[in-house]
Protein backbone atom coordinates (compact mmCIF):
# COMPACT_ATOMS: atom_id res chain seq x y z
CA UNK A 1 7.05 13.49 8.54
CA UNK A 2 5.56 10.19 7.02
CA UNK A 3 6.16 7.08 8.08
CA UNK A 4 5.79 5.31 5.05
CA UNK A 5 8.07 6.23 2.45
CA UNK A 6 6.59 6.52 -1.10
CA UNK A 7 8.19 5.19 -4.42
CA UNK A 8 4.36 6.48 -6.13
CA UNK A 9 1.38 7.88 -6.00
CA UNK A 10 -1.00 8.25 -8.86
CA UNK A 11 -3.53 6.20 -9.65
CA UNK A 12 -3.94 3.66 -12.21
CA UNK A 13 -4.33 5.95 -14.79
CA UNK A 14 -2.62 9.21 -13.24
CA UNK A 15 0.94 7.35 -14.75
CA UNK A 16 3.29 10.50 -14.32
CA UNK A 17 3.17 10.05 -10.37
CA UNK A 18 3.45 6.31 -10.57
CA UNK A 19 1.12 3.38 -9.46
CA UNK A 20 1.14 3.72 -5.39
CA UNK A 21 3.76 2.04 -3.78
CA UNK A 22 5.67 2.20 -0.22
CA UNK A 23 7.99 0.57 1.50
CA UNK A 24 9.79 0.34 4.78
CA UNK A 25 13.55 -0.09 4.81
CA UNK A 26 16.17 -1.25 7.21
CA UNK A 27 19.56 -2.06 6.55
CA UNK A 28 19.07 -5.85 4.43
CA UNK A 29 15.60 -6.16 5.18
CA UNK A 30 12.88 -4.83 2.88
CA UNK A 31 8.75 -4.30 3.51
CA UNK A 32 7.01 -3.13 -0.46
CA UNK A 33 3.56 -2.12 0.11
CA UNK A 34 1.76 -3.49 -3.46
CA UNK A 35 3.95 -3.74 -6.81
CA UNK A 36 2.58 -1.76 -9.56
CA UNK A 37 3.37 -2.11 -13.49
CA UNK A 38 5.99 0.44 -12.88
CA UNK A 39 6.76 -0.33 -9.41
CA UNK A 40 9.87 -2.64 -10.40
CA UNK A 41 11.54 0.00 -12.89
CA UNK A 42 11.02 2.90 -10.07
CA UNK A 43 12.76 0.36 -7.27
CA UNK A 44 15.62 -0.75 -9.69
CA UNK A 45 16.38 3.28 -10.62
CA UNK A 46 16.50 4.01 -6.71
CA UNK A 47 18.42 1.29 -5.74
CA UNK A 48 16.57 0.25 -3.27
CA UNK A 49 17.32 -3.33 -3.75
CA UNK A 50 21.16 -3.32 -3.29
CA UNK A 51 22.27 -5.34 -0.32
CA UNK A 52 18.70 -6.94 0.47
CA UNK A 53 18.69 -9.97 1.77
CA UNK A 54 15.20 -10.08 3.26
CA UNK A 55 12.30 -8.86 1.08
CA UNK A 56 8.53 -8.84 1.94
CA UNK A 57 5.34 -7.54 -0.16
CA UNK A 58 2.51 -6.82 1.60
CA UNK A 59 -0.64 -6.55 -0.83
CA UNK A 60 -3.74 -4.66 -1.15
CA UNK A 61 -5.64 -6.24 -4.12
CA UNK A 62 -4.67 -7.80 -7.57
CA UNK A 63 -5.41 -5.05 -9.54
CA UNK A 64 -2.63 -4.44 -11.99
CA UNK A 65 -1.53 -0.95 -10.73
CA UNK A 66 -1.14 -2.68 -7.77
CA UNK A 67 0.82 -6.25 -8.88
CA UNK A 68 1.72 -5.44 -12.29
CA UNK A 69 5.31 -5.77 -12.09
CA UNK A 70 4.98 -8.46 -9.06
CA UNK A 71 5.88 -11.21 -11.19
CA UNK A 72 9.27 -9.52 -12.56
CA UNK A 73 10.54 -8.51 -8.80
CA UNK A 74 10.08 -12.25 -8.09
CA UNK A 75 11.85 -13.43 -10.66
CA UNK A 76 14.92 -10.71 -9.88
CA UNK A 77 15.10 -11.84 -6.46
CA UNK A 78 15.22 -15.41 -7.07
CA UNK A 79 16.82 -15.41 -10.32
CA UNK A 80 19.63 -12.62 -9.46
CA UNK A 81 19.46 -12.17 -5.79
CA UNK A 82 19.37 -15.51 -4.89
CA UNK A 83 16.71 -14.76 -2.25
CA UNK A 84 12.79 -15.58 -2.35
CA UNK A 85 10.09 -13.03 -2.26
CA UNK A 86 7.79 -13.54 1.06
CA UNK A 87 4.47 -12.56 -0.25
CA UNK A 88 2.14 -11.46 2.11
CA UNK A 89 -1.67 -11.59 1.26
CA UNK A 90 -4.93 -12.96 2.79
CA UNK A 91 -6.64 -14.64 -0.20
CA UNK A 92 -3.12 -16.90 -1.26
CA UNK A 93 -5.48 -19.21 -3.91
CA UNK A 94 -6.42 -16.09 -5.94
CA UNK A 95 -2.43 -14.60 -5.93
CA UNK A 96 -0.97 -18.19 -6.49
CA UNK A 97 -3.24 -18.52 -9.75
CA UNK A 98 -2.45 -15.44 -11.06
CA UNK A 99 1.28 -15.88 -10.41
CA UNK A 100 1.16 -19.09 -12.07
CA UNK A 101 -0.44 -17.44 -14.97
CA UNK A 102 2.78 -15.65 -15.17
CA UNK A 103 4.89 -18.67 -14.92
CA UNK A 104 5.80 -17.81 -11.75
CA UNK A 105 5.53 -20.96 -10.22
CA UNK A 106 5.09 -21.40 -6.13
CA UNK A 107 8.81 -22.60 -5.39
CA UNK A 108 10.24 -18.88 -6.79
CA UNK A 109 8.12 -17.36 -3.48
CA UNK A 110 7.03 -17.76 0.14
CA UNK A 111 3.17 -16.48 0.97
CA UNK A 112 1.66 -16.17 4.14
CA UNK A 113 -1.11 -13.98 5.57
CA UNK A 114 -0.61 -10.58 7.43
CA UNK A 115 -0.84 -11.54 11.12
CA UNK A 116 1.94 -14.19 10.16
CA UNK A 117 4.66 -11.49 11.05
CA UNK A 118 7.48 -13.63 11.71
CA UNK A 119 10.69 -11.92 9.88
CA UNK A 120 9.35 -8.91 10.12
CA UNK A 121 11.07 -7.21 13.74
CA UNK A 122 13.94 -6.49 11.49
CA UNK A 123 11.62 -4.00 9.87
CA UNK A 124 10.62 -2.99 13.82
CA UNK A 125 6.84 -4.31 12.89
CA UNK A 126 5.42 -5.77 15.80
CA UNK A 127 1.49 -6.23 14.34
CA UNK A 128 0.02 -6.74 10.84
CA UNK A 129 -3.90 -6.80 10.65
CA UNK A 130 -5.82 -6.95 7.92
CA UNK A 131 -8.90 -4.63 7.33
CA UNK A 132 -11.43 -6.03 4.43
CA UNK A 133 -12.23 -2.75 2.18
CA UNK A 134 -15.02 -1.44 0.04
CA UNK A 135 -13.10 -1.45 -3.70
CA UNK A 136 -14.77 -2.89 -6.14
CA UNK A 137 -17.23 -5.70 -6.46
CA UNK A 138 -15.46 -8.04 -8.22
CA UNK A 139 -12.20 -8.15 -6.66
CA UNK A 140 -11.11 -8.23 -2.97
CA UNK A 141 -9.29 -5.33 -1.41
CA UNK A 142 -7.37 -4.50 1.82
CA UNK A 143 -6.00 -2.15 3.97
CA UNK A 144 -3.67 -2.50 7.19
CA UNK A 145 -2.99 -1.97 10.65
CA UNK A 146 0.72 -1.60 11.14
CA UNK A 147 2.11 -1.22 14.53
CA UNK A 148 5.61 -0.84 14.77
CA UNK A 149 7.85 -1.50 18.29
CA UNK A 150 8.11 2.14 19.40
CA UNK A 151 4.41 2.13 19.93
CA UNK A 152 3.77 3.86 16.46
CA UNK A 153 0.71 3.10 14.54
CA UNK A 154 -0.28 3.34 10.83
CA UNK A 155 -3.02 2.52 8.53
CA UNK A 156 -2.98 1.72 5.14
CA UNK A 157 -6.15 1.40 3.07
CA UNK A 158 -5.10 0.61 -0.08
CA UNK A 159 -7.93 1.36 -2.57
CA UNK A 160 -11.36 1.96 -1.02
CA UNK A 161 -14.68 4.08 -1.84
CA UNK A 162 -15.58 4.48 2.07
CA UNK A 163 -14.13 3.88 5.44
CA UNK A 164 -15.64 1.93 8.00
CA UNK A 165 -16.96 3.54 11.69
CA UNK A 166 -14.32 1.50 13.18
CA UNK A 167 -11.78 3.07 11.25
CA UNK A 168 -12.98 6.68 11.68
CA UNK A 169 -13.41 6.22 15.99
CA UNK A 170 -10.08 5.03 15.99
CA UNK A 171 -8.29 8.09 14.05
CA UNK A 172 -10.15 10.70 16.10
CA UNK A 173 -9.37 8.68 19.69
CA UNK A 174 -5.81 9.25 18.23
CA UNK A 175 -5.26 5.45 18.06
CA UNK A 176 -3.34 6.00 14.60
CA UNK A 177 -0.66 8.32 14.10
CA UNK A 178 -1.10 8.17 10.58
CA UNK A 179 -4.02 7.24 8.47
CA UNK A 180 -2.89 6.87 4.51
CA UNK A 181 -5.99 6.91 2.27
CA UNK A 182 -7.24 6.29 -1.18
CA UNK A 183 -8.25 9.80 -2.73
CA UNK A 184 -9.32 11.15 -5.91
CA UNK A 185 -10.98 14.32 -7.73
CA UNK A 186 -13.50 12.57 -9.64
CA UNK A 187 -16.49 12.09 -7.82
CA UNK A 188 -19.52 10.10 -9.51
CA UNK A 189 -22.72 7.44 -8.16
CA UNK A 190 -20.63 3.94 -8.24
CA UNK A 191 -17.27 5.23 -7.66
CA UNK A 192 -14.47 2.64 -6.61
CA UNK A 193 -11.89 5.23 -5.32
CA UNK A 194 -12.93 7.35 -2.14
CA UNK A 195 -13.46 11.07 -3.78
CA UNK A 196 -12.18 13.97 -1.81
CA UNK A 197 -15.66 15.26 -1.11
CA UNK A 198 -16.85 11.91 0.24
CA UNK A 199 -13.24 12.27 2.45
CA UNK A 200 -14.31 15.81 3.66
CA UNK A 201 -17.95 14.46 4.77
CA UNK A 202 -16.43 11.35 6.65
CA UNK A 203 -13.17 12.98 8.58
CA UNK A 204 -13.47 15.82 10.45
CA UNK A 205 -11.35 19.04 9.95
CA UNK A 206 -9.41 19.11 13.39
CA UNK A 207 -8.29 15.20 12.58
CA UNK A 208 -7.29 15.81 8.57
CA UNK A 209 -3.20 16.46 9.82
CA UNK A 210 -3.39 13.00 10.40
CA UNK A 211 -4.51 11.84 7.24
CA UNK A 212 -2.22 11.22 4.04
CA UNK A 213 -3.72 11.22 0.69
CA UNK A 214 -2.61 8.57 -1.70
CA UNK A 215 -3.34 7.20 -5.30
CA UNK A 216 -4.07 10.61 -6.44
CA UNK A 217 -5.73 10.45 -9.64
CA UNK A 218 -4.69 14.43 -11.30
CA UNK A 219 -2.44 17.13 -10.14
CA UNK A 220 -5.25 19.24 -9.24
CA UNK A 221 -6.11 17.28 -6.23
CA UNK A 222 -3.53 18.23 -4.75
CA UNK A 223 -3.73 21.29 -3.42
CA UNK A 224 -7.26 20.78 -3.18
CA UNK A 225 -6.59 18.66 -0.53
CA UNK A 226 -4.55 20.39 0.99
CA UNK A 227 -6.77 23.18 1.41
CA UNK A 228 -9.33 21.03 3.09
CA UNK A 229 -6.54 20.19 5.42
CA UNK A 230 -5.29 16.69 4.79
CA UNK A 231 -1.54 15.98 4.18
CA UNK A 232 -0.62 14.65 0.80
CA UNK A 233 2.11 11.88 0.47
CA UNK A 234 5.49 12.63 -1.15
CA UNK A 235 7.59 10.41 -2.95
CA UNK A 236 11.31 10.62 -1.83
């Protein structure tokens, strides 16, 4: 059973299963992993924002599959909930900039940087650690290390075209008990998404029931990686 729960899936261009997108829920308090250009329509049609008084985005990178409708969800929640946004991202200059680009200006939000985790044990999150990623050149990208109170640990790569050593020796020694990954079909020289090929070379078959495959770029992938023995997230 995941972890993470999944409003999307698909990758930028992949629009029927929705930019990627997760949260973690509790009662009034809400954790949004990245906010997509449809990520704000999808959370409004669940629901998920009734009753939250608390809300937190963690982000990846400010790629627009991945913050498109960021803006929007902080004007909702200041405008209409009456609560602000706490943003949580490692390079704050970058987000503020584009945010004010938006005319979202700083007082609609709170930003801090992932080991800042303060709020967050009403989400049972007792660690937030930020991995730097291999994305593309131009931009920054993240993942995360999420460990929650009962011991259980995630990561979250975001977008990514390898994985570190690090990363790898700490899913076999069991260290994560789930490991959520970028994955696509295509597979090409100068690739920014980690191809399921590349995937199959790096993890090895016995630790793939670990793994959940994200930001899934066609249908066809999917059973492909399944076959190969990797899970595949679903969105509830």
């Amino acid at each position: 059973m995941q972890i993470l729960n999944f409003i999307g899936r698909g990758s930028a261009f992949n629009t029927q299963e929705g930019n990627t997108s997760s949260y973690i829920k509790q009662e009034k308090n809400m954790l949004l992993l990245d906010c997509g250009e449809n990520i704000f329509t999808r959370i409004m049609e669940k629901g998920l924002m009734e009753n939250i008084k608390n809300m937190y985005v963690l982000i990846t990178h400010l790629h627009p599959d991945h913050v498109g409708s960021l803006g929007t969800l902080i004007f909702y929640c200041y405008y209409i909930k009456k609560i602000k946004v706490n943003l949580i991202y490692e390079k704050e200059y970058e987000l503020v900039k584009m945010l004010q680009l938006q005319g979202a200006a700083n007082f609609l939000y709170n930003i801090r940087k992932a080991e800042e985790t303060e709020g967050l044990e009403s989400l049972d999150i007792l660690q937030l650690k930020p991995f730097k990623m291999e994305h593309a050149s131009e931009i920054d990208s993240f993942g995360y290390h999420i460990e929650f109170k009962d011991n259980k640990k995630v990561f979250y790569a975001g977008d990514t075209n390898n994985l570190r050593t690090e990363l790898i020796e700490k899913l076999e020694s069991c260290y994560y008990d789930q490991f959520y990954v970028d994955t696509c079909l295509a597979d090409y020289p100068g690739n920014t998404h980690l191809s399921l090929n590349r995937i199959c070379s790096l993890i090895s078959k016995e630790y793939r029931s670990k793994v959940f495959c994200m930001h899934l770029d066609c249908h066809e992938l999917i059973e492909k990686a399944k076959e190969e023995g990797f899970n595949v997230v679903e969105v509830l």
